[in-house]
C-alpha atoms as a PDB file:
ATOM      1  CA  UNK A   1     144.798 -20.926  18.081  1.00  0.00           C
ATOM      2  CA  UNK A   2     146.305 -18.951  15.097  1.00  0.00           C
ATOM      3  CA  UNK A   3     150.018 -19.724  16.447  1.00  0.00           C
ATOM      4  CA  UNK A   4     150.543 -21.852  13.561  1.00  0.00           C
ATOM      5  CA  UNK A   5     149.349 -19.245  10.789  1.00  0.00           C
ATOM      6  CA  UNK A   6     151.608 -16.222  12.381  1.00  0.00           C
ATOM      7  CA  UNK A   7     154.755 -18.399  11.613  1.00  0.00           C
ATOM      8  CA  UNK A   8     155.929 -19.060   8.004  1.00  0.00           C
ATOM      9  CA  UNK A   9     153.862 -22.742   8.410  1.00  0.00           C
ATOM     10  CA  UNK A  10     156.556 -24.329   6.177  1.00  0.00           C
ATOM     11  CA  UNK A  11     159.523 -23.632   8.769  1.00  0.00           C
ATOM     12  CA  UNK A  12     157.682 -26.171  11.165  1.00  0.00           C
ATOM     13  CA  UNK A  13     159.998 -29.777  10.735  1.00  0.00           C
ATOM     14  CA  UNK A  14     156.699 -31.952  10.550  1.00  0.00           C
ATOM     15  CA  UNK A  15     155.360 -29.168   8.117  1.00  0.00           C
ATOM     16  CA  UNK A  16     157.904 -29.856   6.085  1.00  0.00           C
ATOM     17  CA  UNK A  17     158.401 -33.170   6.137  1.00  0.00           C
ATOM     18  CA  UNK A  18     154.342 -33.621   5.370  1.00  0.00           C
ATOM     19  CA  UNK A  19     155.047 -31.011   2.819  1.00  0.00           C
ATOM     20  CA  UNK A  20     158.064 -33.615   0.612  1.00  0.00           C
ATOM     21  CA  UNK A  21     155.121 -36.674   1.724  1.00  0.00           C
ATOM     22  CA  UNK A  22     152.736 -34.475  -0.249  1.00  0.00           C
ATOM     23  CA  UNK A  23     155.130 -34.118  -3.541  1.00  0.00           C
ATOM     24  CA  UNK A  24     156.281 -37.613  -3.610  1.00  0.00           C
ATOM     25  CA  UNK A  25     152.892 -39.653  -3.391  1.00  0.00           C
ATOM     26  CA  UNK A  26     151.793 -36.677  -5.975  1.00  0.00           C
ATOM     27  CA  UNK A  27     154.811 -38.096  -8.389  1.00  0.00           C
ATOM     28  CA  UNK A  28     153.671 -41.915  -7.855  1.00  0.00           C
ATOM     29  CA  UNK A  29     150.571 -41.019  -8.693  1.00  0.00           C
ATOM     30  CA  UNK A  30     151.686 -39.034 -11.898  1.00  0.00           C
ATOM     31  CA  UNK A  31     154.262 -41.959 -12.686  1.00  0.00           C
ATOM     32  CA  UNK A  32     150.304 -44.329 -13.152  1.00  0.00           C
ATOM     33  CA  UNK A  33     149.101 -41.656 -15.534  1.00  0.00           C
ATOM     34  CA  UNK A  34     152.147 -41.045 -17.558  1.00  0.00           C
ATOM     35  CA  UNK A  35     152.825 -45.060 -17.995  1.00  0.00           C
ATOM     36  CA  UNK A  36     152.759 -44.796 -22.570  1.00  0.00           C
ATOM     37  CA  UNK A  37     155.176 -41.844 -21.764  1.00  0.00           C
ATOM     38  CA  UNK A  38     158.516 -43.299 -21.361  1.00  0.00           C
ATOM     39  CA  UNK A  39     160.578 -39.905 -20.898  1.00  0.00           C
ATOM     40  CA  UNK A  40     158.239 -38.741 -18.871  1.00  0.00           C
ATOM     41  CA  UNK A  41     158.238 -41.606 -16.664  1.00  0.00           C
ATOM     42  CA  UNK A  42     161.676 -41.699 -16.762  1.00  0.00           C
ATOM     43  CA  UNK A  43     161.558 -37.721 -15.294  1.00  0.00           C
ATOM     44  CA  UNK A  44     159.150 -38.830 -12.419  1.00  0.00           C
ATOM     45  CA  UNK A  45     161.375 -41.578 -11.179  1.00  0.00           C
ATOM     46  CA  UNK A  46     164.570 -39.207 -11.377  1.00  0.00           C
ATOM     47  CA  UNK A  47     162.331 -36.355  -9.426  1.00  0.00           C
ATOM     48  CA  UNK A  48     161.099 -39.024  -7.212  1.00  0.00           C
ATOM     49  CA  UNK A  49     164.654 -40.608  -6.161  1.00  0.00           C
ATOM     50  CA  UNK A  50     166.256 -37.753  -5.529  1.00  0.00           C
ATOM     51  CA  UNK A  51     163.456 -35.863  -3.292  1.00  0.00           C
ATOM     52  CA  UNK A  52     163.073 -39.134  -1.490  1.00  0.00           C
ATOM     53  CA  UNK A  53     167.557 -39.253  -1.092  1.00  0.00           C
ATOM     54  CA  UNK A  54     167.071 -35.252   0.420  1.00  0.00           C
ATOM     55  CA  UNK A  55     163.661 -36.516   2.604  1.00  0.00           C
ATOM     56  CA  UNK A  56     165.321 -39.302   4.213  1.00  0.00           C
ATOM     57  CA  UNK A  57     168.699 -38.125   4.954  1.00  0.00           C
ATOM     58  CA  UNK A  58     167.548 -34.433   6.519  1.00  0.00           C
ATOM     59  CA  UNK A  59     165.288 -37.039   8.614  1.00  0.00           C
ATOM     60  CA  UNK A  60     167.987 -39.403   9.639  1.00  0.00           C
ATOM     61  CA  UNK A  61     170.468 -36.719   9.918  1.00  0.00           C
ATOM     62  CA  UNK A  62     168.377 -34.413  12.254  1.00  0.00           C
ATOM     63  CA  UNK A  63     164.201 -35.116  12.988  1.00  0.00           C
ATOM     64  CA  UNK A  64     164.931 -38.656  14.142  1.00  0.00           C
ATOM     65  CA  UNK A  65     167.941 -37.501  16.657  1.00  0.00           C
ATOM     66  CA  UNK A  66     165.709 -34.994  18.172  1.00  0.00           C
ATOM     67  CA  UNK A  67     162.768 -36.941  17.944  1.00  0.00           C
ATOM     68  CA  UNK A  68     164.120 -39.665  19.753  1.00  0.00           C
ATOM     69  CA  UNK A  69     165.450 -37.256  22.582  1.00  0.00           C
ATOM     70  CA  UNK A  70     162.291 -35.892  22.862  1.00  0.00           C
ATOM     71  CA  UNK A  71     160.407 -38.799  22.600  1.00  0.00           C
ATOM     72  CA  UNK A  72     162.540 -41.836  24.102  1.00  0.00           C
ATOM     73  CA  UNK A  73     159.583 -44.605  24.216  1.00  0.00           C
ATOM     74  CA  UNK A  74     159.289 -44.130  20.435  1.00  0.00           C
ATOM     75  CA  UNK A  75     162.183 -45.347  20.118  1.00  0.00           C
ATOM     76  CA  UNK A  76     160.878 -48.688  18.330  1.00  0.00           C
ATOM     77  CA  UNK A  77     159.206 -46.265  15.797  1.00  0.00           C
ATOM     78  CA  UNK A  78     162.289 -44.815  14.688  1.00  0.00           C
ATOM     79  CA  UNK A  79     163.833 -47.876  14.217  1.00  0.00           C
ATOM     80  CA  UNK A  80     161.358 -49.330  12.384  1.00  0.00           C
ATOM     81  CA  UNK A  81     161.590 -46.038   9.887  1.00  0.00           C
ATOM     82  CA  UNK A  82     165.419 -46.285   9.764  1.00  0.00           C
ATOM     83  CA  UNK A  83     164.812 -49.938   8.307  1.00  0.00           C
ATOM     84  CA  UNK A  84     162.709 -48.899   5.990  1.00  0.00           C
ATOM     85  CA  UNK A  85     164.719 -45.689   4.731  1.00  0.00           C
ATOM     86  CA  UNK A  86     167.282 -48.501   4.238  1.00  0.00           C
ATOM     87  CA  UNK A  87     164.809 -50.701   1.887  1.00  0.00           C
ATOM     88  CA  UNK A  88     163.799 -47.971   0.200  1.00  0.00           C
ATOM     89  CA  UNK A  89     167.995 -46.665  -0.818  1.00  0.00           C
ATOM     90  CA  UNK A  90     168.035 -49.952  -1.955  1.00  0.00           C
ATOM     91  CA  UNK A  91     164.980 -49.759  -4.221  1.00  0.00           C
ATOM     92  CA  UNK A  92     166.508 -46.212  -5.214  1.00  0.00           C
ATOM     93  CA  UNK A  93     169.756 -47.927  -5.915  1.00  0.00           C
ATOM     94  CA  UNK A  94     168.178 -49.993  -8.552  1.00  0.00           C
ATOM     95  CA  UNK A  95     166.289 -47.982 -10.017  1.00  0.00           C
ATOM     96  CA  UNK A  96     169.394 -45.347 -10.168  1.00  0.00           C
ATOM     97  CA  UNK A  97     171.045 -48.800 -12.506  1.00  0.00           C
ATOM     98  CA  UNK A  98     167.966 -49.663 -14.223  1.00  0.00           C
ATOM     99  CA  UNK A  99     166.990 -47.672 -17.830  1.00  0.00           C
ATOM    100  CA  UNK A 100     163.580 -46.981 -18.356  1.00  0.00           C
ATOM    101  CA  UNK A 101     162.955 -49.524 -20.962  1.00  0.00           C
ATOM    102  CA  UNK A 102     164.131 -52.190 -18.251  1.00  0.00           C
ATOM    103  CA  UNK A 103     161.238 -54.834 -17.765  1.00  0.00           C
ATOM    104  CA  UNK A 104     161.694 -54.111 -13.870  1.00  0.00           C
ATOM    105  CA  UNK A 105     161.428 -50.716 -14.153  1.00  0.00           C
ATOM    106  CA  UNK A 106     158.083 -50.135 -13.658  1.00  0.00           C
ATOM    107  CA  UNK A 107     157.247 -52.747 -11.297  1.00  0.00           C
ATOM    108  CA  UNK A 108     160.406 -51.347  -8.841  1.00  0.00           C
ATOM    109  CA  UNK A 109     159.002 -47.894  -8.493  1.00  0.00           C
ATOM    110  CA  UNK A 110     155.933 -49.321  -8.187  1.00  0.00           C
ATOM    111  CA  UNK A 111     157.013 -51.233  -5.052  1.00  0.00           C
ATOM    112  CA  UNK A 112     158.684 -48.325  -3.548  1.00  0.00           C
ATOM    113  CA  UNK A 113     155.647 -46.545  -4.014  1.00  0.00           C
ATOM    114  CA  UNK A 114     153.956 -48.862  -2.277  1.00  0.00           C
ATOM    115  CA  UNK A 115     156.931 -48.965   0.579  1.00  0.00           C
ATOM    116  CA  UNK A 116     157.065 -45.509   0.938  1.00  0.00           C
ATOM    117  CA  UNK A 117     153.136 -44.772   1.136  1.00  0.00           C
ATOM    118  CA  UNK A 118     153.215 -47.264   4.021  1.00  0.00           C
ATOM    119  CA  UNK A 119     156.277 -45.741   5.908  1.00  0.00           C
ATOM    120  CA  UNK A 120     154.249 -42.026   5.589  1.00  0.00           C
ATOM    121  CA  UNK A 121     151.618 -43.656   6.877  1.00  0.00           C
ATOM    122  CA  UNK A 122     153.349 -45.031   9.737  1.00  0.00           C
ATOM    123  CA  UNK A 123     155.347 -41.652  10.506  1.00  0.00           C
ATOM    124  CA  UNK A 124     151.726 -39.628  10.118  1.00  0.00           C
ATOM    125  CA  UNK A 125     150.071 -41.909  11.969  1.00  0.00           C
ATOM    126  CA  UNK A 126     151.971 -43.056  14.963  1.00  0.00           C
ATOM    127  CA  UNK A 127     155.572 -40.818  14.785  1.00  0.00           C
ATOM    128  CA  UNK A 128     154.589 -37.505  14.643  1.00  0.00           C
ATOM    129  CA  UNK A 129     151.810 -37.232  16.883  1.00  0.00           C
ATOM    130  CA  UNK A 130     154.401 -38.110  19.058  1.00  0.00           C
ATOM    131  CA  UNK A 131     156.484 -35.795  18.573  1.00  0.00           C
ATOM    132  CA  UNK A 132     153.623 -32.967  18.266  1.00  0.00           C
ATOM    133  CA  UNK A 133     153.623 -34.210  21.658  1.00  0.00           C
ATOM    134  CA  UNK A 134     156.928 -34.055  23.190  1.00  0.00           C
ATOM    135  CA  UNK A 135     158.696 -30.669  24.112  1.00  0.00           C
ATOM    136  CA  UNK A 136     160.568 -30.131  21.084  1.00  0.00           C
ATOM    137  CA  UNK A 137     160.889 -27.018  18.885  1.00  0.00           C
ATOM    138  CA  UNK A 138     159.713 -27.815  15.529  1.00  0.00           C
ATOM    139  CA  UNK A 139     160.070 -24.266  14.339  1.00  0.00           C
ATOM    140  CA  UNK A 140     163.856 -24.386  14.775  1.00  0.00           C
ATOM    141  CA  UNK A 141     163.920 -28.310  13.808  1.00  0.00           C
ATOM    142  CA  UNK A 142     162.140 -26.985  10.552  1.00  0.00           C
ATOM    143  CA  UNK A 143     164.852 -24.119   9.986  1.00  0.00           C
ATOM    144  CA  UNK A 144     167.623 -27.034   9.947  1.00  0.00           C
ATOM    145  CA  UNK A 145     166.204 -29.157   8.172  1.00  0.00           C
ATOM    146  CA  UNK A 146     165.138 -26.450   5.814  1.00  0.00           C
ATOM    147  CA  UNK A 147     168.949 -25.225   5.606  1.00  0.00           C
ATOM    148  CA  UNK A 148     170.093 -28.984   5.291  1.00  0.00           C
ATOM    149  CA  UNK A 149     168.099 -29.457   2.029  1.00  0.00           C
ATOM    150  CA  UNK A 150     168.965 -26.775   0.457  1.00  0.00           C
ATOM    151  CA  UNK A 151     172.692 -27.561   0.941  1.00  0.00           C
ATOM    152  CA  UNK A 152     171.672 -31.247  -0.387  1.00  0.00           C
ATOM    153  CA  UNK A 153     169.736 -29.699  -3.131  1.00  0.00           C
ATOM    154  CA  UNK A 154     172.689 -27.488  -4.457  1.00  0.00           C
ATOM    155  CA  UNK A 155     175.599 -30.703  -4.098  1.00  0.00           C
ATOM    156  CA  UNK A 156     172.765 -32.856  -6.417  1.00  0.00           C
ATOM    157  CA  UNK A 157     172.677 -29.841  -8.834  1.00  0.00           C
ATOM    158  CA  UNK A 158     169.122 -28.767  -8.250  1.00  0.00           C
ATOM    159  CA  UNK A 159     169.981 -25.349  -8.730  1.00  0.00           C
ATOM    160  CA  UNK A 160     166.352 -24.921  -8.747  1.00  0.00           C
ATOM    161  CA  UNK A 161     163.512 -26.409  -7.201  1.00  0.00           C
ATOM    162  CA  UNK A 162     162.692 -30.092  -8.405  1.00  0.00           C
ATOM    163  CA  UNK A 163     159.392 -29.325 -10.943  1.00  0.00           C
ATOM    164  CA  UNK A 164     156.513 -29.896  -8.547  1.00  0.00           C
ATOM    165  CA  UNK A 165     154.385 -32.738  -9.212  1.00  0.00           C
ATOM    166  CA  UNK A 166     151.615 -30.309 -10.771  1.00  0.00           C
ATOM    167  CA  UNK A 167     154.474 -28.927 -12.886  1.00  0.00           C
ATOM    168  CA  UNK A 168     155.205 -32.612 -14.324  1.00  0.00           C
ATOM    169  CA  UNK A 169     151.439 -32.647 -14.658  1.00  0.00           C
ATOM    170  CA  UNK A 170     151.216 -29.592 -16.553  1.00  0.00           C
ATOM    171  CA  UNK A 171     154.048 -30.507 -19.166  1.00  0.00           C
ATOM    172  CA  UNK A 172     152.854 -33.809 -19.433  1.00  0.00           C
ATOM    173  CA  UNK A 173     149.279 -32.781 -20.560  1.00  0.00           C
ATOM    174  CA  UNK A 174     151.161 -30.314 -23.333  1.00  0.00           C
ATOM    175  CA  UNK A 175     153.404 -32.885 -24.701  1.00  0.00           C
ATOM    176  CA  UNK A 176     150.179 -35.340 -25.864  1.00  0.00           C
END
């Protein structure tokens, strides 16, 4: 019963990955709040974008492999996810070319908001029960994927961890 609690919780892949679902809906959330705060803003979307590049390669590049090995008749699931990891790049993309002042700005992050609230919905919902469900090690899944952000984190530059969302928060409620 306490099997989850003995192991560092945060090593398990779907721990993780619920763990970067967590920080990002946290930052579109904080992006509403901070909307007469244009640098601010700006620092959101950049946090945002880049957590969501790291999240969705470590999944394409090793959870949705082993998931679907493990999980084979989940296979429409994944693919569904993989098309929306592509929609979502794309809305990255733009955003990556827009400045903040641009009149689409706002409404683009505001769509992939949207987008990506509905594709953690869809992998909390119907993905990872399956897997939770299939005979698949998620401790040593988790210790990959762990190792495979951190080597994304340091090629971005992130020396350090991205500020979390309560960090933003924090900064954003000393700068008014």
């Amino acid at each position: 019963m306490t099997k989850r609690s003995e192991k560092k919780s945060t090593q398990d892949a779907i721990n993780l990955l619920l763990e970067d679902h967590a920080r990002v809906q946290k930052l579109f959330k904080e992006f509403k709040k901070a909307k007469e705060e244009p640098e601010a803003k700006q620092d959101i979307v950049e946090t945002a974008c880049t957590e969501l590049s790291i999240h969705a390669q470590v999944e394409e590049e090793i959870f949705y492999p082993a998931a679907r090995e493990a999980i084979g008749e989940g296979a429409d699931l994944l693919n569904e996810a993989e098309v929306e990891h592509n929609t979502a790049k794309d809305l990255i993309s733009q955003l990556e070319e827009m400045d903040a002042d641009d009149e689409l700005y706002e409404a683009t992050f505001t769509v992939l908001g949207e987008y990506v609230n509905h594709h953690i919905e869809e992998e909390q919902e119907r993905l990872f029960p399956k897997v939770k469900k299939a005979k698949l090690d998620l401790e040593a899944l988790g210790e990959e994927i762990a190792q495979r952000k951190q080597e994304l984190e340091d090629e971005m530059g992130m020396s350090e961890r991205s500020p979390s969302p309560d960090e933003l928060h924090v900064s954003g409620e000393q700068n008014r």
